[in-house]
N, C-alpha and C. Protein backbone atom coordinates (compact mmCIF):
# COMPACT_ATOMS: atom_id res chain seq x y z
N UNK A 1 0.84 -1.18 0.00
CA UNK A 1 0.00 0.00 0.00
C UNK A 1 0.89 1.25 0.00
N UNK A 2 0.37 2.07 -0.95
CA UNK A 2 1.50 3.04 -1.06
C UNK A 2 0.63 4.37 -0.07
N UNK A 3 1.84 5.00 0.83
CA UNK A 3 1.15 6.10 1.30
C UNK A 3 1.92 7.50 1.28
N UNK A 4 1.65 8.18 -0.13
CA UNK A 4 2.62 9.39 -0.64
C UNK A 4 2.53 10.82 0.37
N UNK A 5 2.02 10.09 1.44
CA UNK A 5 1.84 11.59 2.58
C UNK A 5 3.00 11.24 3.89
N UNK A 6 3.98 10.01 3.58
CA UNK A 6 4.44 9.80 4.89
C UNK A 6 5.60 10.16 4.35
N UNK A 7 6.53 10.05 5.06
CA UNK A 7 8.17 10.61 4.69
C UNK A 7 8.61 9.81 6.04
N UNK A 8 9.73 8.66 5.96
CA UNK A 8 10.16 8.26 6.76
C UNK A 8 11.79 8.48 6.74
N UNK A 9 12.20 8.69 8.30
CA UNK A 9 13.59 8.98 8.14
C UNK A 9 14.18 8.26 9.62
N UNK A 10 15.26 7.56 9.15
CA UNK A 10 16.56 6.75 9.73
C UNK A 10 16.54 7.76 11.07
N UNK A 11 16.72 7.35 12.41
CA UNK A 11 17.28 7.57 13.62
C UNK A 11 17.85 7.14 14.16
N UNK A 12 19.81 7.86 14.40
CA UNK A 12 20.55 6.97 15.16
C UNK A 12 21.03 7.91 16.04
N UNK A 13 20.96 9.42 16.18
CA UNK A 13 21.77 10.06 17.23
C UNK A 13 22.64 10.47 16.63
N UNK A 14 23.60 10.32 15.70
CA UNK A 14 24.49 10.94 14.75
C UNK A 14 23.87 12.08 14.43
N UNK A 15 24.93 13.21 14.03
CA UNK A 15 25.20 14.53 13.61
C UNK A 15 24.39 14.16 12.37
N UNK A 16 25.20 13.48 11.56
CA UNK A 16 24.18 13.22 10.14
C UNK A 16 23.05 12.67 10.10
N UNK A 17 22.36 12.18 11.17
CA UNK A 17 21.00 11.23 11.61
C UNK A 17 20.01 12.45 12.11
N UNK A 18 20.77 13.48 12.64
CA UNK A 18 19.78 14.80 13.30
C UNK A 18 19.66 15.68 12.11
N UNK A 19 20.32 16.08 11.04
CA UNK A 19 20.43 16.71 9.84
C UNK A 19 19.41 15.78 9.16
N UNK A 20 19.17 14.91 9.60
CA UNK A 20 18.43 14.21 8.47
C UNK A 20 16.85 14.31 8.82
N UNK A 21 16.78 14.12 10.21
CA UNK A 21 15.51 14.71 10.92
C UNK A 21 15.04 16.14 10.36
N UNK A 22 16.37 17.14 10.98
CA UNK A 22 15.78 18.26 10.73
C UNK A 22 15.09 18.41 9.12
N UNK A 23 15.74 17.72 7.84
CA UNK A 23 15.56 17.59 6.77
C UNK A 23 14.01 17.25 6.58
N UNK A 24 13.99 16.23 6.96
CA UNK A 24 12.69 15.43 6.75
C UNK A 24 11.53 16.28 7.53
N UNK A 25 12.29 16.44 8.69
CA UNK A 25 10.50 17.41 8.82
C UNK A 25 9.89 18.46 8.51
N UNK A 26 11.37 19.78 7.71
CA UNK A 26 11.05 20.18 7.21
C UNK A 26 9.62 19.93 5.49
N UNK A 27 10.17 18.89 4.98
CA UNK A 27 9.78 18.20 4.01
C UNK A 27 8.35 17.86 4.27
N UNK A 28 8.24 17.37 5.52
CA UNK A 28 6.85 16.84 5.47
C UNK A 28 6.14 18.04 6.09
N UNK A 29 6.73 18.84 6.80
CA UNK A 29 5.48 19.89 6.70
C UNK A 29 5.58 21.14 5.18
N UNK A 30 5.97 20.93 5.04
CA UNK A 30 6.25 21.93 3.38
C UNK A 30 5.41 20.87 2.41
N UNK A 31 4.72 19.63 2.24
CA UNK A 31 4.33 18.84 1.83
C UNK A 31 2.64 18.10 2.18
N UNK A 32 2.75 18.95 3.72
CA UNK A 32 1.44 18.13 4.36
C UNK A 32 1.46 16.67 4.70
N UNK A 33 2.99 15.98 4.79
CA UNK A 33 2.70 14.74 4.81
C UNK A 33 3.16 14.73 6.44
N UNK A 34 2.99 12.97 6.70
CA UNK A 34 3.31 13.01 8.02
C UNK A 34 4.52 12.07 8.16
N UNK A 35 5.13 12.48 9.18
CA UNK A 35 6.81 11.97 9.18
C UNK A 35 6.82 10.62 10.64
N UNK A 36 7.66 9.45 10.08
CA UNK A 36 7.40 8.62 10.67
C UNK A 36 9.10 8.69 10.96
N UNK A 37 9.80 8.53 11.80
CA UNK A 37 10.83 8.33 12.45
C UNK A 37 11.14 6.54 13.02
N UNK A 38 12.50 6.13 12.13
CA UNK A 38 12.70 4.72 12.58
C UNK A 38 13.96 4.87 13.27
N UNK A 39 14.03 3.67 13.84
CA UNK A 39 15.43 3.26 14.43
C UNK A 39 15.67 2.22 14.88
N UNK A 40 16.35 1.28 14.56
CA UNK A 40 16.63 0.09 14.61
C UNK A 40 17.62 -0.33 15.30
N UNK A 41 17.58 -2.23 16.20
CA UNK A 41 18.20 -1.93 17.61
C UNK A 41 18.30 -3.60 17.42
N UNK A 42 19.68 -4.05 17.97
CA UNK A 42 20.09 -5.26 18.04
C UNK A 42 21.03 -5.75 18.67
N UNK A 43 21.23 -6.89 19.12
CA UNK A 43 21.94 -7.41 20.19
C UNK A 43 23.45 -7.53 19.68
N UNK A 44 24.41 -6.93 19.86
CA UNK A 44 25.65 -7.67 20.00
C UNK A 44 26.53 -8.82 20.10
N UNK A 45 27.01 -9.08 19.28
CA UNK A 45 27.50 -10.60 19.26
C UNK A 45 28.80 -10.51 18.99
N UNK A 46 29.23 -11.97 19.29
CA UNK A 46 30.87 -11.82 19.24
C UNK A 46 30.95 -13.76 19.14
N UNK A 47 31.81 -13.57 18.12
CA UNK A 47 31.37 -15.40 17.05
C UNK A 47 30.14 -15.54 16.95
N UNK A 48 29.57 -14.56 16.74
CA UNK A 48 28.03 -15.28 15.98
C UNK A 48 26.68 -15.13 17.31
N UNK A 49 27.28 -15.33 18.27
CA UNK A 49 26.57 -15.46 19.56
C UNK A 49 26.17 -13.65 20.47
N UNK A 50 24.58 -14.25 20.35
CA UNK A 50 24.55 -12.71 20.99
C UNK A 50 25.07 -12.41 22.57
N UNK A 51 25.36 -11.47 23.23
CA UNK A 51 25.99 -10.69 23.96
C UNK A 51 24.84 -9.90 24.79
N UNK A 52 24.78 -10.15 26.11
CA UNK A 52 23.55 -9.56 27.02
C UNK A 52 24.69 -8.87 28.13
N UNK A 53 24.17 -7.88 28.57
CA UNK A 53 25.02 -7.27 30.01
C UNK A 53 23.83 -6.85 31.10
N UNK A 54 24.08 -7.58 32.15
CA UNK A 54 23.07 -7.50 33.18
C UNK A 54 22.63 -5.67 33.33
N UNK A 55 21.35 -5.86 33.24
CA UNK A 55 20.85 -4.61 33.12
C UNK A 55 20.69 -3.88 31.67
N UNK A 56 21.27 -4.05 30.71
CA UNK A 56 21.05 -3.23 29.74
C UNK A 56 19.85 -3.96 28.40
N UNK A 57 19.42 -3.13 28.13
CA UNK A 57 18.48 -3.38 26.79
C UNK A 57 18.53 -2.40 25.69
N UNK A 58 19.14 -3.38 24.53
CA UNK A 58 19.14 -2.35 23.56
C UNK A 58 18.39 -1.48 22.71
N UNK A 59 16.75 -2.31 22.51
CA UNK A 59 15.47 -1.76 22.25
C UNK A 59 15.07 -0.70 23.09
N UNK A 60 15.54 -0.73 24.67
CA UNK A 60 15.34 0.96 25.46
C UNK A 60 16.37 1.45 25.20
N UNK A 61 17.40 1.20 24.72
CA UNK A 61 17.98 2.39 24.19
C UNK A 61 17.35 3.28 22.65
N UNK A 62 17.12 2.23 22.41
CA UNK A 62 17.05 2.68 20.64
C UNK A 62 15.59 3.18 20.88
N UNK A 63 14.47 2.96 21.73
CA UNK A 63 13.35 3.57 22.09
C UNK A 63 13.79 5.08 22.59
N UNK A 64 14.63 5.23 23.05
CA UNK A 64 14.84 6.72 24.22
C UNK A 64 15.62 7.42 22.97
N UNK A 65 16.23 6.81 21.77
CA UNK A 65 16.78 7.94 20.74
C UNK A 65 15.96 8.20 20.11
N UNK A 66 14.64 7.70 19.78
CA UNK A 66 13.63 7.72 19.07
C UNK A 66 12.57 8.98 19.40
N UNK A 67 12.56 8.62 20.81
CA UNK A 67 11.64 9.26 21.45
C UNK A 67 12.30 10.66 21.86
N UNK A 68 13.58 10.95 21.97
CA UNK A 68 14.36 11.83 22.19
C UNK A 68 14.38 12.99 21.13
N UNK A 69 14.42 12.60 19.48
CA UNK A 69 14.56 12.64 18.38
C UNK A 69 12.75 13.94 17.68
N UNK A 70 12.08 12.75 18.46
CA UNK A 70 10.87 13.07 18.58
C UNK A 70 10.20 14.49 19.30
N UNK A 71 10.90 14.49 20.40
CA UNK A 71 10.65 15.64 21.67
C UNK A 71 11.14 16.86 20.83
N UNK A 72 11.87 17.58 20.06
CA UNK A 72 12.54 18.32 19.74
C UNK A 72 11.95 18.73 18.04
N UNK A 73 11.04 17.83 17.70
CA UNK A 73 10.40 18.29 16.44
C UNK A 73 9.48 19.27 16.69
N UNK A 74 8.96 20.35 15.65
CA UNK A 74 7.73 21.36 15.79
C UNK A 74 6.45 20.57 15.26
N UNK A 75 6.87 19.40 14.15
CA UNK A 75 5.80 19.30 13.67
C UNK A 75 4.70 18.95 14.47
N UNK A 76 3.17 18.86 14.69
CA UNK A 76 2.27 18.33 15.44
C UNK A 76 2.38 16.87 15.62
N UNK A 77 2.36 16.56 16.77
CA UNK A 77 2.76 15.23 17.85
C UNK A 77 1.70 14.20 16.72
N UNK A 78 0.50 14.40 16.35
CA UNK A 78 -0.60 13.54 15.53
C UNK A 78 0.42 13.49 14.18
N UNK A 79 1.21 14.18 13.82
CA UNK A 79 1.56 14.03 12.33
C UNK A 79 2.80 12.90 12.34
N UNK A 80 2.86 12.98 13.56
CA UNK A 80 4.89 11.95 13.69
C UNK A 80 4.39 10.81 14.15
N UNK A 81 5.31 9.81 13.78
CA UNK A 81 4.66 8.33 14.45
C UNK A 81 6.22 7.47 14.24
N UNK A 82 6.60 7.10 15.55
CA UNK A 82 7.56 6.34 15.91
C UNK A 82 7.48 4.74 15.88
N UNK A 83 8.82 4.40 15.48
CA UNK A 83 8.96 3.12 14.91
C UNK A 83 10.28 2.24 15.05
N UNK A 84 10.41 1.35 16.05
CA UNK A 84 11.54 0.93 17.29
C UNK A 84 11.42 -0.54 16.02
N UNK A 85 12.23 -1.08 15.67
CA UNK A 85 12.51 -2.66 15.28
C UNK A 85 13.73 -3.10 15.17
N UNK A 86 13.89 -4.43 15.75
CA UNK A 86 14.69 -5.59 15.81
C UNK A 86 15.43 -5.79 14.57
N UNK A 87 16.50 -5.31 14.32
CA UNK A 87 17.07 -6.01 12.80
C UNK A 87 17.90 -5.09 12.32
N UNK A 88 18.89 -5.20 11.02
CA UNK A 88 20.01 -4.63 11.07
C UNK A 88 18.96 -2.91 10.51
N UNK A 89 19.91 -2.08 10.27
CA UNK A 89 19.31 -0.82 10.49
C UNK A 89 19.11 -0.61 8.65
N UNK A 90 20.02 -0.92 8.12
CA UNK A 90 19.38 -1.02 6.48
C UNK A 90 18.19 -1.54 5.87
N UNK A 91 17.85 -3.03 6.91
CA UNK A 91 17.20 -3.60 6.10
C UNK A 91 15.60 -2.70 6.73
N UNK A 92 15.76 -2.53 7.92
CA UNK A 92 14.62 -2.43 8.58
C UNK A 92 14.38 -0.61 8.06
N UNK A 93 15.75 0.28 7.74
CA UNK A 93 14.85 1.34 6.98
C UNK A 93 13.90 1.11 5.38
N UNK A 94 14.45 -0.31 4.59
CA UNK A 94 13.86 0.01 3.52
C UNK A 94 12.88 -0.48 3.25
N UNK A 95 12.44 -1.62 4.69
CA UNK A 95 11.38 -2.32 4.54
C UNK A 95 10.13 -1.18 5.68
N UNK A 96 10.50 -0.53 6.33
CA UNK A 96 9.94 0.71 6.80
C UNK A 96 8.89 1.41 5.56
N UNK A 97 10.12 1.95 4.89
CA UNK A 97 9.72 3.07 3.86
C UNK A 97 9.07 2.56 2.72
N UNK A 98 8.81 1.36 2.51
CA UNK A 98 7.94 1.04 1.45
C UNK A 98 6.60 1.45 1.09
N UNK A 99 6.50 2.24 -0.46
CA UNK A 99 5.33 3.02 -0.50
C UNK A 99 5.46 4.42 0.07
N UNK A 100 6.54 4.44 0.71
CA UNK A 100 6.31 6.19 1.53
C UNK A 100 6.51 7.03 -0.12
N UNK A 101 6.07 8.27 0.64
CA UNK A 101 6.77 9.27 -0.29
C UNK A 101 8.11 9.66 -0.29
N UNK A 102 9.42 9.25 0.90
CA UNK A 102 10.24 9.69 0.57
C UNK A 102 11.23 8.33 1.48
N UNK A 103 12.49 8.08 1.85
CA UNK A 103 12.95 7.96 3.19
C UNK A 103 14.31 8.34 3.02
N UNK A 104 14.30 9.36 3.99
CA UNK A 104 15.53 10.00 4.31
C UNK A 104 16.56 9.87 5.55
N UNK A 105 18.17 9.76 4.91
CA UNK A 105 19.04 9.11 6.04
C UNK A 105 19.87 10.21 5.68
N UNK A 106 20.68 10.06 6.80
CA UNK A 106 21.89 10.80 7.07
C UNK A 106 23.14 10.38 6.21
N UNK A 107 23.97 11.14 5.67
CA UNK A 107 25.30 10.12 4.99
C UNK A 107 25.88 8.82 5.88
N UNK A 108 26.42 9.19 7.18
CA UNK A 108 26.75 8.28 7.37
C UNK A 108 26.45 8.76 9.04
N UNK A 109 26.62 7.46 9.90
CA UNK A 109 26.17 7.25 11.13
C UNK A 109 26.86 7.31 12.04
N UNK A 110 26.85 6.61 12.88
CA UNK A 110 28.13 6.21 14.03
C UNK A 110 28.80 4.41 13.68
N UNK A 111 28.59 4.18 12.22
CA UNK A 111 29.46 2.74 12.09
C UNK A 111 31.33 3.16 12.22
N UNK A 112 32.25 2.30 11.91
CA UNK A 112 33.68 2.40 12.27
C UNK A 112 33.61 2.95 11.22
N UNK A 113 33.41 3.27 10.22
CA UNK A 113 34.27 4.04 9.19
C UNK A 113 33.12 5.04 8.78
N UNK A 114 32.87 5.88 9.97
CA UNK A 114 32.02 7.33 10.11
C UNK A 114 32.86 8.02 9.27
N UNK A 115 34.13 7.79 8.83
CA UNK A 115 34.69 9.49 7.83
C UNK A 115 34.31 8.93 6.31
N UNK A 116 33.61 8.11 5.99
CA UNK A 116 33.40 7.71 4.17
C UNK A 116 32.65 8.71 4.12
N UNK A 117 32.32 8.86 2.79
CA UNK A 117 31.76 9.94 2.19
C UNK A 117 30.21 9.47 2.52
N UNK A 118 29.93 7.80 2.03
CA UNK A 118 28.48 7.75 1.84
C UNK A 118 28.60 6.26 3.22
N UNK A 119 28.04 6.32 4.00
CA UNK A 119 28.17 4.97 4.84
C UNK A 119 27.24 4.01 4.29
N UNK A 120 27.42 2.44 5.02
CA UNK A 120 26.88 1.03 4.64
C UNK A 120 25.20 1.38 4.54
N UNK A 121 24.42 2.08 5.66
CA UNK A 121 23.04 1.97 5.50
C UNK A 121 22.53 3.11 4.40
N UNK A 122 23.18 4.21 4.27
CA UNK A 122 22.17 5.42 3.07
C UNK A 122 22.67 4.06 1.60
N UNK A 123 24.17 3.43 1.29
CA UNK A 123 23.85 3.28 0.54
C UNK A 123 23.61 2.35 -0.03
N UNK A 124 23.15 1.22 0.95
CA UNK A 124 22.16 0.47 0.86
C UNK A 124 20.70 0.76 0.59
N UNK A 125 20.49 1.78 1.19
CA UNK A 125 18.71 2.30 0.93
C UNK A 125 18.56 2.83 -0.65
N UNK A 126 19.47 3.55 -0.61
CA UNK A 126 19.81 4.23 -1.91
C UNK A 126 19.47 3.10 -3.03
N UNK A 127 20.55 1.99 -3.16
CA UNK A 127 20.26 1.34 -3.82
C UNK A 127 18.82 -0.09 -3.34
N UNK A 128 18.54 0.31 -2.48
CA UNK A 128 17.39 -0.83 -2.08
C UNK A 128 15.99 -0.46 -2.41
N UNK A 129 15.64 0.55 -1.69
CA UNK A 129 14.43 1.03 -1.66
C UNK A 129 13.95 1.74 -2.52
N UNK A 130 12.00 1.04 -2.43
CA UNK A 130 11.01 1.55 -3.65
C UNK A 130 10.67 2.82 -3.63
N UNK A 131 11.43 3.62 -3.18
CA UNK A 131 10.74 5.09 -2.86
C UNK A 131 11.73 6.03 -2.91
N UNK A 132 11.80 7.11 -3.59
CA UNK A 132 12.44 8.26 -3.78
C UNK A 132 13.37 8.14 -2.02
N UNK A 133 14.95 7.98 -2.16
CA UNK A 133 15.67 8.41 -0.86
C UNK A 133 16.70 9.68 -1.24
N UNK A 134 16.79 10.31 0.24
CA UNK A 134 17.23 11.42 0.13
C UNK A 134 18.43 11.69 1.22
N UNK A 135 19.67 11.52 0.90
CA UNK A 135 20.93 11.13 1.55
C UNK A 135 21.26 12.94 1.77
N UNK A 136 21.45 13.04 3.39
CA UNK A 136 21.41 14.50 4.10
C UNK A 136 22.61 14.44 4.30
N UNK A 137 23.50 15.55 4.35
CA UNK A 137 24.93 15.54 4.97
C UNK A 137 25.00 16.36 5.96
């Protein structure tokens, strides 16, 4: 189902992840559409095996950047709609944005090689996703 009024955009807390916010919501209110904010959250592993540390959860983390991300927009609270999932952060923006009108990411994130020009998830979306993407620097 295609819905050309949403504009979804990548949330990780990165400099280029908040540029990409500010981007996108400009967009969706200059547009009338409504902006859905993702961010994607997964367990740590080391040989293959995931990695737990008493007390921590990585879905409340990746919930509190979301929601953090969120607090600081103008657009109206009814127009934004937040979106926390399990899975690597590429796949889960392009299966997000399907049908949107837009989905917009930051160049690159907080992965190890933050100084490339274009990082692993914009250009993956770039080349993945059914919907116009829009790589923010």
């Amino acid at each position: 189902m295609t819905n050309t009024k949403m504009v979804v955009v990548g949330v990780d807390g990165s400099d280029d992840g908040n540029a990409a916010i500010r981007w996108a919501e400009d967009y969706a209110a200059a547009t009338g559409a409504d902006l859905t904010l993702v961010t994607a959250w997964h367990w740590p592993t080391s040989y293959g095996v995931p990695m737990a540390w008493e007390g921590w959860d990585p879905a409340v983390d990746a919930q509190q950047v979301v929601e953090k991300a969120a607090a600081e927009l103008t657009l109206p609270s009814e127009r934004v709609h937040l979106k926390v999932e399990c899975g690597a952060a590429a796949d889960v923006l392009v299966r997000c944005s399907r049908g949107a009108a837009a989905l917009v990411v930051g160049t690159r994130g907080h992965g190890a090689l933050a100084g490339t020009l274009l990082g692993s998830v914009s250009s993956y979306a770039v080349h993945h996703a059914e919907c116009p993407v829009v790589v923010v620097r």
